[in-house]
Protein backbone atom coordinates (compact mmCIF):
# COMPACT_ATOMS: atom_id res chain seq x y z
CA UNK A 1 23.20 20.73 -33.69
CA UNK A 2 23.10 21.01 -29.93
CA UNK A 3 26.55 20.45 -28.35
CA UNK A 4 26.14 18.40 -25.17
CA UNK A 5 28.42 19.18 -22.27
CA UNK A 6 29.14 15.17 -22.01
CA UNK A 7 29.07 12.66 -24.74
CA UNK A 8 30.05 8.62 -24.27
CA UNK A 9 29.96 7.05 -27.21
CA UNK A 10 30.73 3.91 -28.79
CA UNK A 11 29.15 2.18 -25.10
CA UNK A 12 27.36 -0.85 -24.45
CA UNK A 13 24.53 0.86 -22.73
CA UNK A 14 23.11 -1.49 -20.08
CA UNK A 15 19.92 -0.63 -18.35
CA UNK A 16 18.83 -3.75 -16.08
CA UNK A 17 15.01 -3.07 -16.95
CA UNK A 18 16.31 -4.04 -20.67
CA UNK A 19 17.53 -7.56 -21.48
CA UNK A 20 20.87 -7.18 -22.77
CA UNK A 21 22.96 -4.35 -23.80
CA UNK A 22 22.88 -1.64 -26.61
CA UNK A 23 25.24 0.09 -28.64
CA UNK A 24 24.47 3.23 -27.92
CA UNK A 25 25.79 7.09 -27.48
CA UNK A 26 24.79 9.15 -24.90
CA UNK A 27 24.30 12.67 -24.18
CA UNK A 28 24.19 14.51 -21.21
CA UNK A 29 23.69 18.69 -20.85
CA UNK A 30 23.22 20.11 -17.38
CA UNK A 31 22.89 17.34 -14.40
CA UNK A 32 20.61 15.13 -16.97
CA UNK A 33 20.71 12.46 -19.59
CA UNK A 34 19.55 14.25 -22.87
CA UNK A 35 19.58 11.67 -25.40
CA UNK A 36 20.70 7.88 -25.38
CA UNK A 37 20.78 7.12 -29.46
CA UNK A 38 22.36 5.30 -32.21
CA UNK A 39 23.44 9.09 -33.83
CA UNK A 40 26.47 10.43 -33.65
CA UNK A 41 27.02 13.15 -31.03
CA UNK A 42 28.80 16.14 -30.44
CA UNK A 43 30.20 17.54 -27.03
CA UNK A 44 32.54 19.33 -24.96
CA UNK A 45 33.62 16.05 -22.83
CA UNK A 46 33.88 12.92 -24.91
CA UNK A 47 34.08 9.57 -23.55
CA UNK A 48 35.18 6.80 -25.58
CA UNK A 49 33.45 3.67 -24.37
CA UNK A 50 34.05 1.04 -26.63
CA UNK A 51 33.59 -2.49 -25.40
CA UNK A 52 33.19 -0.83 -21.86
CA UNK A 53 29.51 -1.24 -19.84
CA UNK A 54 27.54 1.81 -19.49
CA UNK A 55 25.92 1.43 -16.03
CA UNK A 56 23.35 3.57 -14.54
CA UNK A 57 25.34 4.72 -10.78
CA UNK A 58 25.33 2.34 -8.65
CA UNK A 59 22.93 2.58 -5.65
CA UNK A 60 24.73 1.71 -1.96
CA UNK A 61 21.13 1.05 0.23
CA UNK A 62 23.50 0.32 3.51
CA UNK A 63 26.49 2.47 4.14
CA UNK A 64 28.28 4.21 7.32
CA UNK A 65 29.89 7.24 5.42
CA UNK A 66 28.66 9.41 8.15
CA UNK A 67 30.22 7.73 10.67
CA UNK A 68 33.35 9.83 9.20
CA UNK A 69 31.53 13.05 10.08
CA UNK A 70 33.05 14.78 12.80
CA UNK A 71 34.84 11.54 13.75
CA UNK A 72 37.86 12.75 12.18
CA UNK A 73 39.67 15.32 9.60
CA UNK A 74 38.35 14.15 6.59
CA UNK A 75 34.42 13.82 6.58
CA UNK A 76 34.29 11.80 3.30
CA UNK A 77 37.21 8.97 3.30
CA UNK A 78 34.24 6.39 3.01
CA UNK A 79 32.31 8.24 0.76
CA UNK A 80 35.32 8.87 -1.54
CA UNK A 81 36.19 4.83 -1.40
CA UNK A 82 32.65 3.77 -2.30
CA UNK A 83 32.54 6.43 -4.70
CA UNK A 84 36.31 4.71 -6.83
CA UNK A 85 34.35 1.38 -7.08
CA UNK A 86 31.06 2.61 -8.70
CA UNK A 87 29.10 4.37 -6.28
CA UNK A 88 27.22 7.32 -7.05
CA UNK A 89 24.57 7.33 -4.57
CA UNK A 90 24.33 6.01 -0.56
CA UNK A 91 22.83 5.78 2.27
CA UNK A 92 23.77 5.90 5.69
CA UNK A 93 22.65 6.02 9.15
CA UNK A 94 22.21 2.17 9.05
CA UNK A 95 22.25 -0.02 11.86
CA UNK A 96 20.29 2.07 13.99
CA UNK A 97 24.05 4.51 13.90
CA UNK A 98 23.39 7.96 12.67
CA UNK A 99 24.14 11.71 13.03
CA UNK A 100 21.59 13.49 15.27
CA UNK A 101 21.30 16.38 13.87
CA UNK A 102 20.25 15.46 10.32
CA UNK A 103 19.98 18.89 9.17
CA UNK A 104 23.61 20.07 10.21
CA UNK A 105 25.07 16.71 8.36
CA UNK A 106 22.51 17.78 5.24
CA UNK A 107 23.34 21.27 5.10
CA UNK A 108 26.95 20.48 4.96
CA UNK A 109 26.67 18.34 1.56
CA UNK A 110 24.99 20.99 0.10
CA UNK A 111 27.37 23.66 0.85
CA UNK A 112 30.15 21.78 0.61
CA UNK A 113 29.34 19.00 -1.96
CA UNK A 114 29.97 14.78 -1.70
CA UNK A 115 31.39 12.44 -3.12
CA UNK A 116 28.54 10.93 -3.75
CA UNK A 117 24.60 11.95 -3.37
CA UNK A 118 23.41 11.12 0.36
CA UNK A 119 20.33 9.77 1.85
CA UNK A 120 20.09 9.08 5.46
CA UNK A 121 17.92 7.48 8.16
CA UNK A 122 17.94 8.36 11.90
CA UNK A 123 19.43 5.81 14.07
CA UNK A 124 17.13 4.35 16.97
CA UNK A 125 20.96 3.55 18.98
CA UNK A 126 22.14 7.27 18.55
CA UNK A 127 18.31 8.43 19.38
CA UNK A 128 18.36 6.28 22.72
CA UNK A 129 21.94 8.21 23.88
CA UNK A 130 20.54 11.57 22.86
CA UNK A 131 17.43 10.77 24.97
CA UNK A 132 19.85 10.13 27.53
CA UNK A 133 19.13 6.04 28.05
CA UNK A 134 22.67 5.19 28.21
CA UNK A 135 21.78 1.12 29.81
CA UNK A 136 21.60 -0.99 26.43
CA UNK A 137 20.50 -4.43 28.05
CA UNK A 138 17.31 -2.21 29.30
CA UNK A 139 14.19 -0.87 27.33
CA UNK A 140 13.74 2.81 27.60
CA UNK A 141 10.99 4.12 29.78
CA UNK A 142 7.97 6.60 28.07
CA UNK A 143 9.85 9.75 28.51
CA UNK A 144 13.09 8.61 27.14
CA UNK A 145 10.42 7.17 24.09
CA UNK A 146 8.80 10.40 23.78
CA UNK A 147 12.27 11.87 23.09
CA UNK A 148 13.14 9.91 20.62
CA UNK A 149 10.26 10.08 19.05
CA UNK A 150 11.05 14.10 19.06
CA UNK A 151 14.25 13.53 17.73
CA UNK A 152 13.03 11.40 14.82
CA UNK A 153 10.27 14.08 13.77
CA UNK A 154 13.13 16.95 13.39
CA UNK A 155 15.46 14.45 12.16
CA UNK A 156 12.52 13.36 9.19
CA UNK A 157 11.32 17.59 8.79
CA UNK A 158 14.85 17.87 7.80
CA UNK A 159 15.16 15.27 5.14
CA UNK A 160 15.71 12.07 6.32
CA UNK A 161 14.01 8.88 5.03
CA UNK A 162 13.13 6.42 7.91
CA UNK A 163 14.61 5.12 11.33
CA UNK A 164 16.92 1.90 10.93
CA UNK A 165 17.90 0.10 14.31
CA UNK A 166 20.41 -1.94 15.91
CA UNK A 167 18.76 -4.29 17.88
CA UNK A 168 21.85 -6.17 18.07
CA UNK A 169 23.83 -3.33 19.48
CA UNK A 170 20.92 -2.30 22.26
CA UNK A 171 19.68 -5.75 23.47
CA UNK A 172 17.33 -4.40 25.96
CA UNK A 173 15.23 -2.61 23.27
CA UNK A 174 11.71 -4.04 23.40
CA UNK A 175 8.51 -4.00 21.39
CA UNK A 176 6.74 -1.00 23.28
CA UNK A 177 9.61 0.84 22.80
CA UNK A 178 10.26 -0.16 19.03
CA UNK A 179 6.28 0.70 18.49
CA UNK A 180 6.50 4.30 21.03
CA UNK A 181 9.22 5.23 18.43
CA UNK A 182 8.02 4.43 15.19
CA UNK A 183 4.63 6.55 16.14
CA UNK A 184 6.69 9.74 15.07
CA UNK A 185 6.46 8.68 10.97
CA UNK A 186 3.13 8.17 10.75
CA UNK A 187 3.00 11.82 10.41
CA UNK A 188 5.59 10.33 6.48
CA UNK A 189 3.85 7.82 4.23
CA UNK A 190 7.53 7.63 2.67
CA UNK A 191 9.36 6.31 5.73
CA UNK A 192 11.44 3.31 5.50
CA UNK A 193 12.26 1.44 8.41
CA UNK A 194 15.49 -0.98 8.18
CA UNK A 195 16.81 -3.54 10.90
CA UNK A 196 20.45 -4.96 12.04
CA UNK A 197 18.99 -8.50 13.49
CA UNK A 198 18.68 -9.05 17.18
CA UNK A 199 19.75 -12.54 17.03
CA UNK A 200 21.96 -14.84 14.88
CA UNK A 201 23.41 -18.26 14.04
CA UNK A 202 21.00 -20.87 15.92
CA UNK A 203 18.70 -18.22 16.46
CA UNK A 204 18.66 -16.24 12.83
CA UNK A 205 15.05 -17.23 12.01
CA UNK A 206 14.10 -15.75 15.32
CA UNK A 207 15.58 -12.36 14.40
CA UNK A 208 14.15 -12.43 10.52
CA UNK A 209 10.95 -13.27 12.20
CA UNK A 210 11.23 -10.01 14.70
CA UNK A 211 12.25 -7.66 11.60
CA UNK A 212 9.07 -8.81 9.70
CA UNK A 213 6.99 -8.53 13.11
CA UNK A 214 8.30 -5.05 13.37
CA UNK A 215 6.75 -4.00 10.04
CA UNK A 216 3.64 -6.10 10.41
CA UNK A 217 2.91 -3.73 13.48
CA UNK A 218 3.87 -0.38 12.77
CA UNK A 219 2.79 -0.92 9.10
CA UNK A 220 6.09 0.57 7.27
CA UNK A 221 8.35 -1.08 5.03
CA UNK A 222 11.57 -3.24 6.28
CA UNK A 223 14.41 -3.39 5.07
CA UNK A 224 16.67 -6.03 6.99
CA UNK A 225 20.42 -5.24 6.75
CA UNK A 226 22.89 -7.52 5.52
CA UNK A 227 20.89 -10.35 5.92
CA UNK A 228 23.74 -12.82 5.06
CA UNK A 229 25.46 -11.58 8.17
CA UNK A 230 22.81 -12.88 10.35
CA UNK A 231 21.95 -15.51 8.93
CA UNK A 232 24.86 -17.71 7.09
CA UNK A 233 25.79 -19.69 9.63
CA UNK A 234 23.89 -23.02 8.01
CA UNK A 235 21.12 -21.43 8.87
CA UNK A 236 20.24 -19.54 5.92
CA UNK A 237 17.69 -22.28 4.22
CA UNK A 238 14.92 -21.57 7.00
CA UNK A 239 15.88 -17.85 7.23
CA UNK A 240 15.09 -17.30 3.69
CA UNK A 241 11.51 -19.20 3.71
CA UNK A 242 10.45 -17.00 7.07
CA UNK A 243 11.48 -14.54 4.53
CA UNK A 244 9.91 -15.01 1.47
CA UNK A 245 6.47 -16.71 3.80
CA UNK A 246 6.43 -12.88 5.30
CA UNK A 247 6.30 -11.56 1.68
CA UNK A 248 3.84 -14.01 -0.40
CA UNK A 249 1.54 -12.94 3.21
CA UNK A 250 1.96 -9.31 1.86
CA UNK A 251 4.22 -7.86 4.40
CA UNK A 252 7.07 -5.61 2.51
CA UNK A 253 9.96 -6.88 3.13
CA UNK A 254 13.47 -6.97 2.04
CA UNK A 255 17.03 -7.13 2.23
CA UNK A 256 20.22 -6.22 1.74
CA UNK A 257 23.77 -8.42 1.15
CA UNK A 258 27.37 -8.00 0.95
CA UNK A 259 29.94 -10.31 -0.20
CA UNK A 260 32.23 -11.41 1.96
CA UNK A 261 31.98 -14.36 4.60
CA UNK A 262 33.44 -11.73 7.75
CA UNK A 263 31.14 -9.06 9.38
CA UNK A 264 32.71 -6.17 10.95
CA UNK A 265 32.03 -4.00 13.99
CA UNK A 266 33.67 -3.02 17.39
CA UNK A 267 34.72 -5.08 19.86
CA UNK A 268 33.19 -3.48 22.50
CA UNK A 269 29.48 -3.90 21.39
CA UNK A 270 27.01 -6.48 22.66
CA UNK A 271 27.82 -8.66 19.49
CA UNK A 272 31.23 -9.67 21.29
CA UNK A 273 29.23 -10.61 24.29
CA UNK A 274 30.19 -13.84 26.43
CA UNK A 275 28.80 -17.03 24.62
CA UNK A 276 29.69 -15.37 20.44
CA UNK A 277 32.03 -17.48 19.96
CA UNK A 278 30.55 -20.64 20.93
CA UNK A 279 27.33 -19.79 19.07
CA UNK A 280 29.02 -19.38 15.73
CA UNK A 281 31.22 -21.95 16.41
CA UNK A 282 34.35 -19.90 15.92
CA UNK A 283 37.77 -19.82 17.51
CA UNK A 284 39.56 -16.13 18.20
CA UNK A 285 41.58 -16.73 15.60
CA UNK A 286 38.67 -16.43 13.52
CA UNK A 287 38.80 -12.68 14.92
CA UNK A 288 40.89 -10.13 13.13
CA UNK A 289 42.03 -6.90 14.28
CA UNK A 290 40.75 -4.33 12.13
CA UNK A 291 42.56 -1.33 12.98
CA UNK A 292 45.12 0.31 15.03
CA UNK A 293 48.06 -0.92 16.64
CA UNK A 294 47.52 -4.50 16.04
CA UNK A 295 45.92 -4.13 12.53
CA UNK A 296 45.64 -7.57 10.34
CA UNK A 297 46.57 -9.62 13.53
CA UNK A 298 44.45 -12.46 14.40
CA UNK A 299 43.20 -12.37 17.76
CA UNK A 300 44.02 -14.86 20.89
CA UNK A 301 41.94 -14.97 23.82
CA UNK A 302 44.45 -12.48 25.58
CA UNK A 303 44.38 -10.22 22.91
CA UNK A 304 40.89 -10.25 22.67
CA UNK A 305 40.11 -9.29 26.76
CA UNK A 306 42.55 -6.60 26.41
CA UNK A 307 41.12 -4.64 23.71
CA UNK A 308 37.77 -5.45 24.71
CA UNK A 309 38.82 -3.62 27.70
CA UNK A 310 41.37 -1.13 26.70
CA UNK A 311 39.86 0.40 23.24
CA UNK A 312 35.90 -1.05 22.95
CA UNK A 313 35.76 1.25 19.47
CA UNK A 314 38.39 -1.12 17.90
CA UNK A 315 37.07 -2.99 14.77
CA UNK A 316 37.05 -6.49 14.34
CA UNK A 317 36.50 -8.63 11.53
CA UNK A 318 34.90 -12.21 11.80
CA UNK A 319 35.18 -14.31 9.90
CA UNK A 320 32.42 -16.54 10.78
CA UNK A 321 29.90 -16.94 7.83
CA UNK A 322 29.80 -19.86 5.19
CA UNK A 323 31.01 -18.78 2.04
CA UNK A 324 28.13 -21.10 -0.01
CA UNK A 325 25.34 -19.28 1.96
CA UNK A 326 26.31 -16.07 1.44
CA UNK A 327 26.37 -16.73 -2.55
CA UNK A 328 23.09 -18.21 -1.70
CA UNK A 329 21.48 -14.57 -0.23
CA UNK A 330 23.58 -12.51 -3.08
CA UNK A 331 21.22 -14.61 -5.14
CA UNK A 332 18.03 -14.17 -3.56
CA UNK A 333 15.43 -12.27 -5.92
CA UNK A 334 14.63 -9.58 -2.77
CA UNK A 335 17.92 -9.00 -1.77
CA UNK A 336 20.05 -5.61 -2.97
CA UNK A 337 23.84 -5.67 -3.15
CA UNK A 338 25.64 -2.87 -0.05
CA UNK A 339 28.86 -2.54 1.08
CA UNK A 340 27.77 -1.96 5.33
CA UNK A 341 30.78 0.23 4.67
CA UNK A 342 33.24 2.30 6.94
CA UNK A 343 37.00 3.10 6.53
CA UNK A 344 39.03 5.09 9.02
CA UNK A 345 42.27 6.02 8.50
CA UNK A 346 42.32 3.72 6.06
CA UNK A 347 41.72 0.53 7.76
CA UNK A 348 38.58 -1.25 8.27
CA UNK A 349 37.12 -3.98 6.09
CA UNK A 350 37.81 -4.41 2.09
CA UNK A 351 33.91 -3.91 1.34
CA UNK A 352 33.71 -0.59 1.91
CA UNK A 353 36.27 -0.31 -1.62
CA UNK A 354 35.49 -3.70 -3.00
CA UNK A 355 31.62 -4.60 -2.59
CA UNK A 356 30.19 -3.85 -6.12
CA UNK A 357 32.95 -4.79 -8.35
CA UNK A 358 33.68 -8.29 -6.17
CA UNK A 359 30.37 -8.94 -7.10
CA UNK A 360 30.45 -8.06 -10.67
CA UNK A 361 34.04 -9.45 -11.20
CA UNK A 362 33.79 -12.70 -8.47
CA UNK A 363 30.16 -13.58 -8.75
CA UNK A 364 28.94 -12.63 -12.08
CA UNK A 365 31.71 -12.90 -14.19
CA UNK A 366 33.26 -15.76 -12.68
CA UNK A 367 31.14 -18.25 -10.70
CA UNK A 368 28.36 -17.15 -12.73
CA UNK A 369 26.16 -16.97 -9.99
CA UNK A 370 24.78 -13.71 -11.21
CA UNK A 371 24.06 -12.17 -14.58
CA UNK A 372 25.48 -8.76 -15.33
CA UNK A 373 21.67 -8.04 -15.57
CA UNK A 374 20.88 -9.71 -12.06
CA UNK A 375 23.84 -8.43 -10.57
CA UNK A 376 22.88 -4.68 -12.25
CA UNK A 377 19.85 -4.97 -10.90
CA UNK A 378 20.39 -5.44 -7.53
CA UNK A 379 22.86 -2.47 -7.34
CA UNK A 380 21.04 0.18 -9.17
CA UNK A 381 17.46 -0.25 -10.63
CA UNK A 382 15.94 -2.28 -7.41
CA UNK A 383 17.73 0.23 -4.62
CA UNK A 384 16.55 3.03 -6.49
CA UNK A 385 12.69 1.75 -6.21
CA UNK A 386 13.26 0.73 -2.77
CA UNK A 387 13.92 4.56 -1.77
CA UNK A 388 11.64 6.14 -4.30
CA UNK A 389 14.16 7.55 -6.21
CA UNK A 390 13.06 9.06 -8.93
CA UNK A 391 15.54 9.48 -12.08
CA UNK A 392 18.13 7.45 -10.86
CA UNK A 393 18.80 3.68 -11.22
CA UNK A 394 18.06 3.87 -14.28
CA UNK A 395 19.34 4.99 -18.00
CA UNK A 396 16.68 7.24 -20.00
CA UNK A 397 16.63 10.41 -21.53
CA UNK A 398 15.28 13.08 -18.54
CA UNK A 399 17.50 10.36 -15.91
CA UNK A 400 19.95 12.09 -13.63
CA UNK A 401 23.40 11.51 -15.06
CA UNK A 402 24.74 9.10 -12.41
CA UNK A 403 26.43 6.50 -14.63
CA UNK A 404 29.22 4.16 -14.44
CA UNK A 405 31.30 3.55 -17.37
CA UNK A 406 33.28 -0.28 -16.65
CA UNK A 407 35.10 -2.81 -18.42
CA UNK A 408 33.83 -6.45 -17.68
CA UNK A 409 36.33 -8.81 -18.72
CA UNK A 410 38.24 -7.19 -16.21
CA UNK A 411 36.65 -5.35 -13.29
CA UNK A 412 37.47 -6.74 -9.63
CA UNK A 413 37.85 -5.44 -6.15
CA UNK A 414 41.66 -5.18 -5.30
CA UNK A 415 41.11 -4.84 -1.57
CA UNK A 416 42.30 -7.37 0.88
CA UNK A 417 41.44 -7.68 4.43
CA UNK A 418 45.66 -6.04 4.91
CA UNK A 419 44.70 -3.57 2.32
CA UNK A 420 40.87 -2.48 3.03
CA UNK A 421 41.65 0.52 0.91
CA UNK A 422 43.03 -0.47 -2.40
CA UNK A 423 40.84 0.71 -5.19
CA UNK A 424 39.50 -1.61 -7.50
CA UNK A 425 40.24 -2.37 -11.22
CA UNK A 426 38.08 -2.03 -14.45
CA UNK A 427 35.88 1.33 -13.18
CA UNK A 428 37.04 3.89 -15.72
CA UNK A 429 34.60 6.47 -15.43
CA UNK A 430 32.37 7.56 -12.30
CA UNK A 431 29.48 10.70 -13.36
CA UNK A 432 27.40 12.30 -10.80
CA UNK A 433 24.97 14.51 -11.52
CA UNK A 434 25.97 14.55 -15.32
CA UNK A 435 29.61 16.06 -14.47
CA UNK A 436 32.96 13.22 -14.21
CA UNK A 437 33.81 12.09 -10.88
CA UNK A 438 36.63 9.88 -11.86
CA UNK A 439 37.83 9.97 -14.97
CA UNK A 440 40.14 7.30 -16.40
CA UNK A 441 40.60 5.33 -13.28
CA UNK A 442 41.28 8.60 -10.83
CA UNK A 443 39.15 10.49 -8.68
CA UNK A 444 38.57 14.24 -10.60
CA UNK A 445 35.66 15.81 -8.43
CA UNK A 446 35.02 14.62 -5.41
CA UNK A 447 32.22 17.63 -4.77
CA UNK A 448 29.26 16.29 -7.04
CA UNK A 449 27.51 14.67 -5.13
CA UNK A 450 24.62 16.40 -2.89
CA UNK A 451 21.66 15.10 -0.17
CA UNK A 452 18.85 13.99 -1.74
């Protein structure tokens, strides 16, 4: 008899490409699933499962983990968060945000291991200031293209899987530019191009319609980013039909969702422009202080000036979006479940440590918006053919061992928009790459996880 170096038995093994779940045992030796059978097995880590899920790892297609790196002491405080509620593989350099040097950020997992495994794109924002355009309300001129465009070819020789952009963030970005960029992957039939909206609220159609546009041209994929954050503003009816028009037409398209009715970002970015409020039809006490001295205080107009003035990095959350909408996107058939994630210090917003079991606990369980399978689905199985992954999403003997072990009449996110950080409840058991991550509740090895 082969002795396996992790056993969970007694599980109801759930793989979303099946109907319903299976009670089943499962065997892992090495960084692999062995066996998934009805036998008994023996092996040197046992993991009782009964009347617990058996998920494959779930898949985070939008996170800003790196946004830790060298922004502070501890590289990995998002990473770690995302990895408590389920986690086991993300990707970051979203919203056109990203390290530069890919292979530095990619070298250091590997030496130093993850909390999770990492994919990354390049960021078109953080290729514009290495290029040296610093002017966001102003396209970049053919050199400062054909620098990015450098940037992005070392940045994909060293691993990285596409170029996202925050068209949102640089205004003045403009087709030729967009186009002059995206020249540098045709060299990668893999790449993956993803897209933080230009425009939203009364114009959200407009900025769906520019993210499919984008892929039309330059013939790569799209993924847009938290489409509900662009769109739920009673505007998401007419967002989704550009949306699914653009696919039945054959363009590849899709999205990605959170759930929560408040976005997040810094006040000092073009989204806080002159005229936001108005065009969401908000108030500044819609606007809460994210972090720092005035943490989980709602804004005034005062407030708001002086920060926006004082410290432009401050986060803000907004809570702007209709709640009915956003169910409306989780729902969607081409939409993915992310967190948009990023916790410093501890403060930030609660989906960076709440995303996938809100929607498993909230949506699915709950309001029944979702079935586990849907809601499976869109965190593990669909991400994971999104980015090519093979071996992971899913639950079958050869599979990497990324699996989360959770109970469903309980699991919920705990984290509050005053406590962004708590850890949720009903995750027992996190595995990455066949070894435990967190074992009965708590965080064991937080090294596991490498770039992909």
């Amino acid at each position: 008899m082969i002795i396996m170096d992790v056993v969970i038995k007694n599980g109801l093994v759930f793989d979303p490409r099946w109907e319903k779940p299976q009670r089943l045992n499962v065997g892992l030796k090495g960084e692999k699933i062995a066996v998934i059978t009805e036998k008994g097995l023996t092996g040197e880590t046992v993991i009782d499962a009964e009347g617990k899920v058996v998920s494959p790892g779930f898949i985070n297609i939008h996170s800003h983990s790196d946004k830790n790196f060298k922004g502070q002491g501890y590289y990995f405080e998002t990473a770690e968060s995302e990895l408590k509620m389920g986690v086991t593989t993300l990707v970051g350099g979203n919203c056109g945000v990203s390290p530069i040097d890919f292979k530095e950020y990619r070298d250091y997992i590997n030496e130093n291991g993850a909390p999770n495994n990492y994919l990354g794109f390049m960021g078109h924002t953080s290729l514009r200031a290495a290029a040296g355009k610093q002017d966001r309300y102003t396209p970049a001129n053919a050199g400062e293209i054909a620098k990015m465009r450098d940037f992005l070819k070392r940045g994909m020789e060293s691993g990285a899987i596409g170029l996202s952009f925050g068209l949102e963030y640089a205004p003045g970005t403009d087709m030729e530019e967009i186009s002059g960029v995206c020249e540098a992957l045709k060299e990668f039939p893999d790449a993956l191009l993803s897209a933080h909206y230009r425009y939203d609220a009364d114009r959200a159609s407009e900025g769906v319609e520019e993210m499919i546009e984008i892929s039309k041209t330059t013939g790569i994929p799209m993924q847009i980013s938290h489409l509900n954050s662009g769109i739920c503003f009673g505007r998401a009816k007419d967002s989704l039909e550009v949306f699914h028009r653009a696919r039945a037409n054959g363009i590849d398209v899709m999205a990605d969702c959170y759930p929560y009715n408040a976005f997040s970002t810094y006040i000092g970015s073009a989204v806080f422009d002159p005229g936001c409020l108005e065009k969401w039809n908000a108030g500044y006490e819609d606007l809460q202080v994210a972090e720092g001295e005035f943490a989980g205080q709602r804004c005034t107009e005062e407030l708001f000036n002086r920060l926006r003035s004082e410290n432009p990095d401050i986060y803000l959350n907004a809570f702007v979006m209709k709640e009915e909408e956003v169910v409306e996107v989780l729902k969607d058939p081409f939409t993915m479940i992310a967190s948009d994630g990023l916790l410093r210090g501890g403060q930030g917003h609660p989906r960076v440590s709440g995303t996938f079991p809100r929607v498993l606990g909230r949506y699915s369980r709950e309001l029944k918006a979702l079935t586990l399978k849907e809601a499976l689905y869109k965190m593990t199985t669909m991400p994971a053919e999104r980015l090519r992954l093979r071996g992971r999403g899913v639950l079958e003997e050869g599979a990497f061992g990324d699996i989360v072990i959770f109970d469903y009449s309980v699991i919920i996110d705990k984290a509050d928009f005053t406590r962004p950080a708590l850890s949720p409840e009903g995750i027992e058991y996190v595995l990455v790459n066949g070894r435990p991550a967190v074992f009965d509740g708590k965080v064991v090895n937080k090294k596991l996880g490498r770039a992909l």
